[in-house]
C-alpha atoms as a PDB file:
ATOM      1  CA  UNK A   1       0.000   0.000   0.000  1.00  0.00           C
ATOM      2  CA  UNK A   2       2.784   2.543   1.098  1.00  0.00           C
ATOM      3  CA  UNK A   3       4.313   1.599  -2.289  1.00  0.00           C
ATOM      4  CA  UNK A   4       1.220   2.690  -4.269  1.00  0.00           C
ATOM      5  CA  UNK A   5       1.222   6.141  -2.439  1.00  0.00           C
ATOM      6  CA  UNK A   6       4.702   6.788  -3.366  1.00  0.00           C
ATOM      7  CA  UNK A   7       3.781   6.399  -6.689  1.00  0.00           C
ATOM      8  CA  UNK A   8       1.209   8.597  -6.519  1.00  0.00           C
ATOM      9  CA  UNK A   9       2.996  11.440  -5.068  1.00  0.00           C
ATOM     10  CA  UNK A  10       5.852  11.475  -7.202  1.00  0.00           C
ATOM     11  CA  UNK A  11       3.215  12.010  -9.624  1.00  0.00           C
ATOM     12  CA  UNK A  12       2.336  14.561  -7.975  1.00  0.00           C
ATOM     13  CA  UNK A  13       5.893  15.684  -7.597  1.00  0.00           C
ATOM     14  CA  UNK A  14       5.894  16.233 -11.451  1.00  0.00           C
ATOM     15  CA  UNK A  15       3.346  17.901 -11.773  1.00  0.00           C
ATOM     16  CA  UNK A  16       4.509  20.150  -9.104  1.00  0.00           C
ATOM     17  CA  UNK A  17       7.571  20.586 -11.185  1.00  0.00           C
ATOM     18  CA  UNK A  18       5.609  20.975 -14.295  1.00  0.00           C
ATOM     19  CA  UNK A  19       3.827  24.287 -12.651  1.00  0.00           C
ATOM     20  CA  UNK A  20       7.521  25.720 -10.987  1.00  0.00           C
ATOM     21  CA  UNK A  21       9.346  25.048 -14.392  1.00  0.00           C
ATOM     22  CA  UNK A  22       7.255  26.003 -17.747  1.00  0.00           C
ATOM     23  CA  UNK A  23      10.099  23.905 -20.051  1.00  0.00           C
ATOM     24  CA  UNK A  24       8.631  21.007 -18.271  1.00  0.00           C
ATOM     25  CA  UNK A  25       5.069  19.822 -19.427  1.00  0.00           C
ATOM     26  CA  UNK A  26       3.475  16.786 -18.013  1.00  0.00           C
ATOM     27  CA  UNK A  27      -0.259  16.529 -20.642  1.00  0.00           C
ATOM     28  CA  UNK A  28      -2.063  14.932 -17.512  1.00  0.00           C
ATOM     29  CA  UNK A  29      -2.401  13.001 -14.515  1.00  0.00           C
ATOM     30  CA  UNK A  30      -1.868   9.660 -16.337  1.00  0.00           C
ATOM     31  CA  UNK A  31       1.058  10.442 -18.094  1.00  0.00           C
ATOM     32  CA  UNK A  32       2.471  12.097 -14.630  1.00  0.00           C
ATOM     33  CA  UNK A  33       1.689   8.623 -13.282  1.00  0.00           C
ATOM     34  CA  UNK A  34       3.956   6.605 -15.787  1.00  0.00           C
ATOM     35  CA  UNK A  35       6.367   9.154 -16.141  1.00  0.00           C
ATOM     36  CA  UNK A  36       6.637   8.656 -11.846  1.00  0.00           C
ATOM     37  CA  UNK A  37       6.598   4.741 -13.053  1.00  0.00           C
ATOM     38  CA  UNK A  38       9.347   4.715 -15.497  1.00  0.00           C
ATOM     39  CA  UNK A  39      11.629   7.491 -13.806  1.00  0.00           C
ATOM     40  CA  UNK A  40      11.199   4.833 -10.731  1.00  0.00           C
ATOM     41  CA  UNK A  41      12.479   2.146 -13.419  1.00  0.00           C
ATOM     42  CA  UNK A  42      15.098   3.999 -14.564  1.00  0.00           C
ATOM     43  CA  UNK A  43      16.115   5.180 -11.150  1.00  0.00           C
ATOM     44  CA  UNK A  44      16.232   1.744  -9.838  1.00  0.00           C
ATOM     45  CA  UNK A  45      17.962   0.335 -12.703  1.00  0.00           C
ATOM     46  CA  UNK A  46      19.866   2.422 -14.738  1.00  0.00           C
ATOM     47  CA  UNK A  47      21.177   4.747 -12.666  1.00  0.00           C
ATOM     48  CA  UNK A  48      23.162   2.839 -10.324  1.00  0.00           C
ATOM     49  CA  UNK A  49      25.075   0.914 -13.237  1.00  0.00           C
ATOM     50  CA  UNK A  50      25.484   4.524 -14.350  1.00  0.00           C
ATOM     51  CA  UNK A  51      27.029   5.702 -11.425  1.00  0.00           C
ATOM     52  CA  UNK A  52      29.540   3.303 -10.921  1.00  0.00           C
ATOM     53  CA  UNK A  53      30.473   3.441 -14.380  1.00  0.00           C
ATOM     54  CA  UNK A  54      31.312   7.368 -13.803  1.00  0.00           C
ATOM     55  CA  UNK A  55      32.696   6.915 -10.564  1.00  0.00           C
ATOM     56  CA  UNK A  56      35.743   8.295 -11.681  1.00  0.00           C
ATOM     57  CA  UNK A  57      34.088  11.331 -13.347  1.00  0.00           C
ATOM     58  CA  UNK A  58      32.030  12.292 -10.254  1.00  0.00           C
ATOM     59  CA  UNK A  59      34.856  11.913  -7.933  1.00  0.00           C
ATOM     60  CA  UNK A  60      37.256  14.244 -10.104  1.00  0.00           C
ATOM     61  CA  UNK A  61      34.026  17.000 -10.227  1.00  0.00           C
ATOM     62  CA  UNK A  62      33.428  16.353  -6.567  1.00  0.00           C
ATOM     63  CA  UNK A  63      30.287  14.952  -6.915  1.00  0.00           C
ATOM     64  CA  UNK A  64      28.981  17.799  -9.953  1.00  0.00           C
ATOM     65  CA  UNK A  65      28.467  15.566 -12.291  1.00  0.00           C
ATOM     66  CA  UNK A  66      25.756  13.272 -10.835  1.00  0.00           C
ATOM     67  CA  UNK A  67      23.510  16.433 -11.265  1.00  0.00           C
ATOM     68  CA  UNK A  68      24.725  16.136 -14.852  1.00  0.00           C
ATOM     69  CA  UNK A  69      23.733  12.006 -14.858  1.00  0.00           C
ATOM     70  CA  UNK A  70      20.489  12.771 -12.921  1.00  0.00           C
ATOM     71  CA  UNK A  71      19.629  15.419 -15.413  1.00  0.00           C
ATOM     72  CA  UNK A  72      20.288  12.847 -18.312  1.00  0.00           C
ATOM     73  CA  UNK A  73      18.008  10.163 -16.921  1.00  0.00           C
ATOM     74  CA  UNK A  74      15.212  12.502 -16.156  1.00  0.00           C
ATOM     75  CA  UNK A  75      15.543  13.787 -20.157  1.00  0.00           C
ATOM     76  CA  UNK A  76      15.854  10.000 -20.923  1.00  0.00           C
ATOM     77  CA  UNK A  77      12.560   9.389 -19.382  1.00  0.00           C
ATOM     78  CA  UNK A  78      10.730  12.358 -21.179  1.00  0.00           C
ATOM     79  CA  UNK A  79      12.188  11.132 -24.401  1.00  0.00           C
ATOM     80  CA  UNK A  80      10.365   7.597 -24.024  1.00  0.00           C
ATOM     81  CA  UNK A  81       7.399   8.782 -22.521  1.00  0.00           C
ATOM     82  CA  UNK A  82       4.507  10.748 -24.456  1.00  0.00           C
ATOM     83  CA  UNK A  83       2.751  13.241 -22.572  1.00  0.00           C
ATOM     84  CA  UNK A  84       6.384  14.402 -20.755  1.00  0.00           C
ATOM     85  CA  UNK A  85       8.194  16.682 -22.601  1.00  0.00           C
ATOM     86  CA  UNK A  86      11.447  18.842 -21.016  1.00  0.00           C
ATOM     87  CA  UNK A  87      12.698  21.202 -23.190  1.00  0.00           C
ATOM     88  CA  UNK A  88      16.239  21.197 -23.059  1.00  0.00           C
ATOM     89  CA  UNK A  89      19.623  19.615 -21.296  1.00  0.00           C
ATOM     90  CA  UNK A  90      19.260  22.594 -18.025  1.00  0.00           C
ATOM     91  CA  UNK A  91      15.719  22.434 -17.702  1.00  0.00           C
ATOM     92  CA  UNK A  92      16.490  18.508 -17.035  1.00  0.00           C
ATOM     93  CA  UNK A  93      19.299  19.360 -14.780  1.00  0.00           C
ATOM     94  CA  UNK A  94      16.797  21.501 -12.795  1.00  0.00           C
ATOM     95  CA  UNK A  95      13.997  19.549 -12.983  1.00  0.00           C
ATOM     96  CA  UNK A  96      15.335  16.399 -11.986  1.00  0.00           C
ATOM     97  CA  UNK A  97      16.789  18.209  -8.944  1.00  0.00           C
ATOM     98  CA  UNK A  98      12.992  20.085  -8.009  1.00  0.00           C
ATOM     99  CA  UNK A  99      11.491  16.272  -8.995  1.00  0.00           C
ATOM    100  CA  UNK A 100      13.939  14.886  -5.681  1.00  0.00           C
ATOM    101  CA  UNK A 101      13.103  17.629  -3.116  1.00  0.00           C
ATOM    102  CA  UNK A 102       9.645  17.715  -3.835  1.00  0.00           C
ATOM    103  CA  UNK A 103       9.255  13.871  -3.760  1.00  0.00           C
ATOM    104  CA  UNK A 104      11.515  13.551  -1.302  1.00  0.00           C
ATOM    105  CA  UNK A 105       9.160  16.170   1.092  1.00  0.00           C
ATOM    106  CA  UNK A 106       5.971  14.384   0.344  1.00  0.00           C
ATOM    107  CA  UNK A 107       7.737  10.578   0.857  1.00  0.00           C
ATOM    108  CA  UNK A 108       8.541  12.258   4.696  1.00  0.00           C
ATOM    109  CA  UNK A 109       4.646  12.968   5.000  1.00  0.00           C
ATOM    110  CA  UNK A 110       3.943   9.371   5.087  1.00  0.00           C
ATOM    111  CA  UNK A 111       4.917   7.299   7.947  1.00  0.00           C
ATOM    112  CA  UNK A 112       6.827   4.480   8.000  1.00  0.00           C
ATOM    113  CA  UNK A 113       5.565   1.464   9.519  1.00  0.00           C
ATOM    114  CA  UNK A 114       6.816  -2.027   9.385  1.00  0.00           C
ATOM    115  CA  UNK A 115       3.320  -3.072   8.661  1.00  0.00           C
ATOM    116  CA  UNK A 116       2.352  -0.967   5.898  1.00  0.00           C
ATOM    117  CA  UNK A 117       3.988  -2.531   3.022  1.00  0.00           C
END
């Protein structure tokens, strides 16, 4: 249950971004909901084969550059999804980084008890 209101409000999260940033558009709830789904996917999979692959990178730019990879998934993920368009390379940088702090706000409004998922 707790994992199907995560989902939810990282949908929410992007449309939240969608009305801070006007290079982002999200066309509705349901594409906000499997753009949440597949940035998920891609967060869970992709990224942390990513990171270790540019380890060396993001140690030499002090940690910079995973802005720059978490900016790259989150323009990955509007390029596979209709509905979820982000207009250029910065607005993904930014985005990405207002998608994590405002998901990452409402995640702390839900409590976490062992029983709940």
């Amino acid at each position: 249950m707790r994992t199907l209101l995560l989902w939810i409000l990282n949908a929410v999260a992007l449309l939240a971004v969608t009305y801070l940033l006007p290079s982002i558009q999200v066309s509705g709830f349901g594409a906000a909901l499997l753009a949440a789904l597949v940035l998920g996917f891609i967060n869970t999979l992709v990224r942390p084969v990513l990171a270790i692959l540019t380890l060396p990178i993001t140690l030499l730019t002090l940690g910079v550059f995973y802005l720059v990879l978490n900016g790259l998934l989150f323009w990955l993920a509007s390029a596979l999804i209709p509905g979820f368009n982000v207009a250029g390379f910065g607005s993904a940088v930014f985005g990405a980084i207002l998608y994590g702090v405002i998901a990452w706000a409402l995640s702390a409004l839900i409590p976490n008890q062992k029983g709940m998922d």
